[in-house]
C-alpha atoms as a PDB file:
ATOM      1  CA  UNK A   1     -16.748  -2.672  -1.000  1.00  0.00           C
ATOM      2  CA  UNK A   2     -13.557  -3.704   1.143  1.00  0.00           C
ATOM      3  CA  UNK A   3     -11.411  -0.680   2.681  1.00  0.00           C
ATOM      4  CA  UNK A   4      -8.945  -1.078   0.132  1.00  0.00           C
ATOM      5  CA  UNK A   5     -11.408  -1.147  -2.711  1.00  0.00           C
ATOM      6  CA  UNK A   6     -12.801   2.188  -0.783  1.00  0.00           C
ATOM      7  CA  UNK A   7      -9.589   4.519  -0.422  1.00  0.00           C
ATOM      8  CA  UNK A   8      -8.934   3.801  -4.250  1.00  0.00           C
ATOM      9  CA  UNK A   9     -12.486   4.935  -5.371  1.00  0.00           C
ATOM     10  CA  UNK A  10     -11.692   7.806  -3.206  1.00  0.00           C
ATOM     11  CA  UNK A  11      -8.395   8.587  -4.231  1.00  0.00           C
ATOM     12  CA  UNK A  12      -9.714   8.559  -7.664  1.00  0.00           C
ATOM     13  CA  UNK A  13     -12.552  10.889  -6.868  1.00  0.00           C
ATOM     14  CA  UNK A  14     -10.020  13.642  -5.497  1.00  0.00           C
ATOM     15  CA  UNK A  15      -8.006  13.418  -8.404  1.00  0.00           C
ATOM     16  CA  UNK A  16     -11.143  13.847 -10.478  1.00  0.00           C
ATOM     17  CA  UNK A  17     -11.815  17.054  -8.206  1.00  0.00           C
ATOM     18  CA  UNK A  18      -7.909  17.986  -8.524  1.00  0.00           C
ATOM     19  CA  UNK A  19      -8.346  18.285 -12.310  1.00  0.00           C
ATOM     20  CA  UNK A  20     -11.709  20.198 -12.462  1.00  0.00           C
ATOM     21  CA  UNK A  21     -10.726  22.497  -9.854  1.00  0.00           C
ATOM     22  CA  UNK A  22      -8.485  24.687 -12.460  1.00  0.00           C
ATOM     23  CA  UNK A  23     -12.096  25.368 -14.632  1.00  0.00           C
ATOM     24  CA  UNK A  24     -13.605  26.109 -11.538  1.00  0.00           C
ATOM     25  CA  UNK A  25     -11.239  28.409 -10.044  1.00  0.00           C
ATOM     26  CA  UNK A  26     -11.449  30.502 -13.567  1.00  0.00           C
ATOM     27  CA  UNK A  27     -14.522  32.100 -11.967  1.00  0.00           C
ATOM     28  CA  UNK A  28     -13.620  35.367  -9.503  1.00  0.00           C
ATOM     29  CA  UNK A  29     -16.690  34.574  -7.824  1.00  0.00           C
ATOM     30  CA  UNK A  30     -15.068  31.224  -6.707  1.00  0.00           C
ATOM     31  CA  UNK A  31     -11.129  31.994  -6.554  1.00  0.00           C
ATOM     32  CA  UNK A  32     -12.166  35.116  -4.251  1.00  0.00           C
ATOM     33  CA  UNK A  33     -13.464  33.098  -1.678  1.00  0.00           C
ATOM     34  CA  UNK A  34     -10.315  30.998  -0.239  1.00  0.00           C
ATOM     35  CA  UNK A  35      -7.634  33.147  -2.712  1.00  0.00           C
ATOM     36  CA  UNK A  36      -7.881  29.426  -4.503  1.00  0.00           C
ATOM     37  CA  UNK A  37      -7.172  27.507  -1.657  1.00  0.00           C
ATOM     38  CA  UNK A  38      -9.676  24.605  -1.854  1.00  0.00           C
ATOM     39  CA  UNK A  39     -10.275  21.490   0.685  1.00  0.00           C
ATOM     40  CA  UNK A  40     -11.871  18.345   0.021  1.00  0.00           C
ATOM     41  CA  UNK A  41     -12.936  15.868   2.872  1.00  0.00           C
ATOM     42  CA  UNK A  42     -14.390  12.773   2.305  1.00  0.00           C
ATOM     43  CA  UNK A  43     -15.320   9.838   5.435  1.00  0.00           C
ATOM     44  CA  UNK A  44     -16.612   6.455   4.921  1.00  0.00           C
ATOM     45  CA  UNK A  45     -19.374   4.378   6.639  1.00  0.00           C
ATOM     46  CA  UNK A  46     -16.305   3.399   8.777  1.00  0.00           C
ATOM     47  CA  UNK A  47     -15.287   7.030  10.108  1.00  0.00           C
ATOM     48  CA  UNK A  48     -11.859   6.408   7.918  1.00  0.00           C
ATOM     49  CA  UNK A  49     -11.096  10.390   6.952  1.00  0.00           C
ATOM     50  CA  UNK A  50      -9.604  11.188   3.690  1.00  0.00           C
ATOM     51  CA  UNK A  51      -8.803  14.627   2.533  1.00  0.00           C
ATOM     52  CA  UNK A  52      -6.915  16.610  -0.101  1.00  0.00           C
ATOM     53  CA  UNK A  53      -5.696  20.393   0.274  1.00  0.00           C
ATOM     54  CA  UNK A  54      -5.555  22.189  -2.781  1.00  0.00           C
ATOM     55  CA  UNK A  55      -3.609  25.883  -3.356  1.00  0.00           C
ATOM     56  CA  UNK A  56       0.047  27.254  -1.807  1.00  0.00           C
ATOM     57  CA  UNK A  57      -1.489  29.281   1.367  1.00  0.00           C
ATOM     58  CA  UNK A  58      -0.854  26.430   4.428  1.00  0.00           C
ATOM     59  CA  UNK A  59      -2.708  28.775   6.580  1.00  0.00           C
ATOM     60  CA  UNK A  60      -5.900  28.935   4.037  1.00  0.00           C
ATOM     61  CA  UNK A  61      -5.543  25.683   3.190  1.00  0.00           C
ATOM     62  CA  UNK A  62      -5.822  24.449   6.524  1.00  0.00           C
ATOM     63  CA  UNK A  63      -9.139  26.739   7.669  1.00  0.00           C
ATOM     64  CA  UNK A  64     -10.365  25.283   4.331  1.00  0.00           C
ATOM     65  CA  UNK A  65      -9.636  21.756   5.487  1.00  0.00           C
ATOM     66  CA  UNK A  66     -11.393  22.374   8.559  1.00  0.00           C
ATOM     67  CA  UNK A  67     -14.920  23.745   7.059  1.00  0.00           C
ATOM     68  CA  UNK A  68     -14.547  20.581   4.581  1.00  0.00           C
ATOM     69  CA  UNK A  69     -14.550  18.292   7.650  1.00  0.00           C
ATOM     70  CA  UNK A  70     -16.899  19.627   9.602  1.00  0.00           C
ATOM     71  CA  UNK A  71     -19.530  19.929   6.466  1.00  0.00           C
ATOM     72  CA  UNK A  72     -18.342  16.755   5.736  1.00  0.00           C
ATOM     73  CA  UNK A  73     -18.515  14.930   9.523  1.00  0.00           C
ATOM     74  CA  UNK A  74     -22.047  16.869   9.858  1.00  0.00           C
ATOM     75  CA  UNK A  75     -23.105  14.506   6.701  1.00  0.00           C
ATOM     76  CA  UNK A  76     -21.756  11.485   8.157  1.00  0.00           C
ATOM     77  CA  UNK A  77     -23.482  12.030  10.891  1.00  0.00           C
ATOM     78  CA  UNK A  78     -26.965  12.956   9.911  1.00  0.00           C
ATOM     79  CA  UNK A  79     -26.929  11.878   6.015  1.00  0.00           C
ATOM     80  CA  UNK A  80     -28.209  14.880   5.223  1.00  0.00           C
ATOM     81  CA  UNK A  81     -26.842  17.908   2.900  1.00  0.00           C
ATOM     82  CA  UNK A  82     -25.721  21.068   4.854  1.00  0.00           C
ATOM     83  CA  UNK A  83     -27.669  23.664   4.541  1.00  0.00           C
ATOM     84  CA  UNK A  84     -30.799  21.212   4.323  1.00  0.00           C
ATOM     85  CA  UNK A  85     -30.067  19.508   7.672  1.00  0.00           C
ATOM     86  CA  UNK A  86     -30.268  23.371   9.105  1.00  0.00           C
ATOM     87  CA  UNK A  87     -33.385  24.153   7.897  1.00  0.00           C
ATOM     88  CA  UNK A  88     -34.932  20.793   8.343  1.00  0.00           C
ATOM     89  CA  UNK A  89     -34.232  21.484  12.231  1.00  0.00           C
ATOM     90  CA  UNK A  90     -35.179  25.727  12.173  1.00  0.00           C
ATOM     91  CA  UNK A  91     -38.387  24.200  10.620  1.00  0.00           C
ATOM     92  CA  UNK A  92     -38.813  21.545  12.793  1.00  0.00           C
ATOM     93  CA  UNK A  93     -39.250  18.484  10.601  1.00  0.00           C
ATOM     94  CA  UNK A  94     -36.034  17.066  12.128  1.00  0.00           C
ATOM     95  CA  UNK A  95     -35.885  17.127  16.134  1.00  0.00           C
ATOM     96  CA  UNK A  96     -32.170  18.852  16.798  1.00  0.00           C
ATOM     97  CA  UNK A  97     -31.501  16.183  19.489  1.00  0.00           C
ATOM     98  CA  UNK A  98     -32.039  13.325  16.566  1.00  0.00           C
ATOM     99  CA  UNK A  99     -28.383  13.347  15.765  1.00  0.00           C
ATOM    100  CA  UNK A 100     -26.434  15.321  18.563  1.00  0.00           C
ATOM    101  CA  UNK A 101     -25.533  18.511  16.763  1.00  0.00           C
ATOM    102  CA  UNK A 102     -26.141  21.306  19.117  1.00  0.00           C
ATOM    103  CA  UNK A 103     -27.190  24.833  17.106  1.00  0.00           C
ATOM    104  CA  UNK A 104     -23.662  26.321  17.466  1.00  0.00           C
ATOM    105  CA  UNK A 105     -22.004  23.612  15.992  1.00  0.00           C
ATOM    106  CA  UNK A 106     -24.306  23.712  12.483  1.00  0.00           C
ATOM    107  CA  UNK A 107     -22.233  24.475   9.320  1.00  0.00           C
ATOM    108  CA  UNK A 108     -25.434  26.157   7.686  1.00  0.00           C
ATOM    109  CA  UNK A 109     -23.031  26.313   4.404  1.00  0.00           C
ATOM    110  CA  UNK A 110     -23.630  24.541   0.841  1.00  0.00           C
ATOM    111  CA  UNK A 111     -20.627  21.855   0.379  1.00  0.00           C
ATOM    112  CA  UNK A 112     -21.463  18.704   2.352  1.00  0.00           C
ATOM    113  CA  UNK A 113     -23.453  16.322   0.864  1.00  0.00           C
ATOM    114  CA  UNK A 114     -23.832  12.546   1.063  1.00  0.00           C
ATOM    115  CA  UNK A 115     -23.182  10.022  -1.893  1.00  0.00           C
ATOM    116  CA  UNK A 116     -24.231   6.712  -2.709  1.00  0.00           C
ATOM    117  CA  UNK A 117     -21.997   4.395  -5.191  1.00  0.00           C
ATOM    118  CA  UNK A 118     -23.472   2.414  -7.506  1.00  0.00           C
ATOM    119  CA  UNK A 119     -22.510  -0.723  -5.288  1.00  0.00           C
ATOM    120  CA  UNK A 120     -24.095   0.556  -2.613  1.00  0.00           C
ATOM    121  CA  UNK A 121     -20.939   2.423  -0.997  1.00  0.00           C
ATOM    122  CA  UNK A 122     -21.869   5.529   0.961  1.00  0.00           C
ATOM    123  CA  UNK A 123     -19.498   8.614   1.526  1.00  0.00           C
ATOM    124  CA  UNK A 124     -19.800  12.046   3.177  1.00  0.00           C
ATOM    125  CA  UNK A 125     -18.077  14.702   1.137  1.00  0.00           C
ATOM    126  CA  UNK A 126     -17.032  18.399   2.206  1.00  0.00           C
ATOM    127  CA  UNK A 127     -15.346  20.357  -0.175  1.00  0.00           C
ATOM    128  CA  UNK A 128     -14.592  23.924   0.937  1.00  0.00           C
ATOM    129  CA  UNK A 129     -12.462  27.122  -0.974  1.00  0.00           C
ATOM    130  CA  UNK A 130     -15.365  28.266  -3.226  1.00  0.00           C
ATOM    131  CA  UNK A 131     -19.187  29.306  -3.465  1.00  0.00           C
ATOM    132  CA  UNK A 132     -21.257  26.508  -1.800  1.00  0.00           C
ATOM    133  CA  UNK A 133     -23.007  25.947  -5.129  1.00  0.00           C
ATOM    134  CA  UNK A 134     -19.669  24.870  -7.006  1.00  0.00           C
ATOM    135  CA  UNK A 135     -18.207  23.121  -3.626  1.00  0.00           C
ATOM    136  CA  UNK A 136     -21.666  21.172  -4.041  1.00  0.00           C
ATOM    137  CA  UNK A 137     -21.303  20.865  -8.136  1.00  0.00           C
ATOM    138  CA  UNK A 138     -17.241  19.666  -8.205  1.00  0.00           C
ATOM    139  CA  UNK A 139     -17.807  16.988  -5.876  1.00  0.00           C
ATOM    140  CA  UNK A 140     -21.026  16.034  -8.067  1.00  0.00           C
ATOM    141  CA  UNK A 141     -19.165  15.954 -11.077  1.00  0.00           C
ATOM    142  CA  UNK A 142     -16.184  14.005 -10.205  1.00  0.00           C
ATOM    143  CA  UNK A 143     -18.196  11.418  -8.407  1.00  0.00           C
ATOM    144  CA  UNK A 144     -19.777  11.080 -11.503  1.00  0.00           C
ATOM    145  CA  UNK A 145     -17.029  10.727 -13.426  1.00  0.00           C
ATOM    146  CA  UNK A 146     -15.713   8.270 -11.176  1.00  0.00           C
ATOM    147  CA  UNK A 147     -18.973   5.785 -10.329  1.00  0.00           C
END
């Protein structure tokens, strides 16, 4: 898939998170944890960034941004779901040196996970504002939705 062809399946997929995100933030459990301030990264094979910022705190919004990247970067770079790269490593069936990531800089949180398209296209997606099990299940659904 060309770049072009890319940032619209994208674009599409954070509008499909945009309108699921209302049903989501219905539950305390989620809307307590960023005040419903969400963030959604996503980065290509090519390193191209894309990201959305969901709520009306800046400040929120932002820290939220930055947890989505750096769940989302830590799946670009190792292909692996946070959480699952971390204790792939603690157990040792993944050498930490592998892929760069020194122990400090592991997320450890739920929300980064990587997707392949049905044409083959591969993305990195951190989504950040809620419990790690729905940041993992909205960017499920609307890729679904989308591919």
């Amino acid at each position: 898939m060309g770049a072009k062809a890319t940032a619209t399946r994208v674009d599409k997929i954070m509008t499909a998170i945009e309108g699921l995100l209302p049903g989501f933030l219905a539950n305390p459990d989620d809307y307590s944890v960023g005040d419903g301030n969400v963030a959604v990264c996503i980065i290509d094979e090519q390193g191209v960034v894309y990201g959305r910022m969901f709520g009306l705190d800046k400040n929120r919004m932002r820290q939220a941004f930055k947890i989505a990247w750096i769940k989302a970067s830590q799946v670009w770079i190792t292909w692996m779901k946070t959480g699952e790269y971390e204790r792939a490593v603690f157990s040792g069936a993944v050498d930490e040196d592998t892929f760069g990531i020194i122990r400090p800089d592991f997320i450890g949180w739920e929300g980064g996970q990587p997707f392949t398209l049905k044409d083959g296209t591969r993305l990195s997606a951190g989504v950040s504002g809620m419990r790690g099990v729905s940041d993992l299940e909205i960017a499920l659904r609307a890729v679904a939705a989308v591919d």
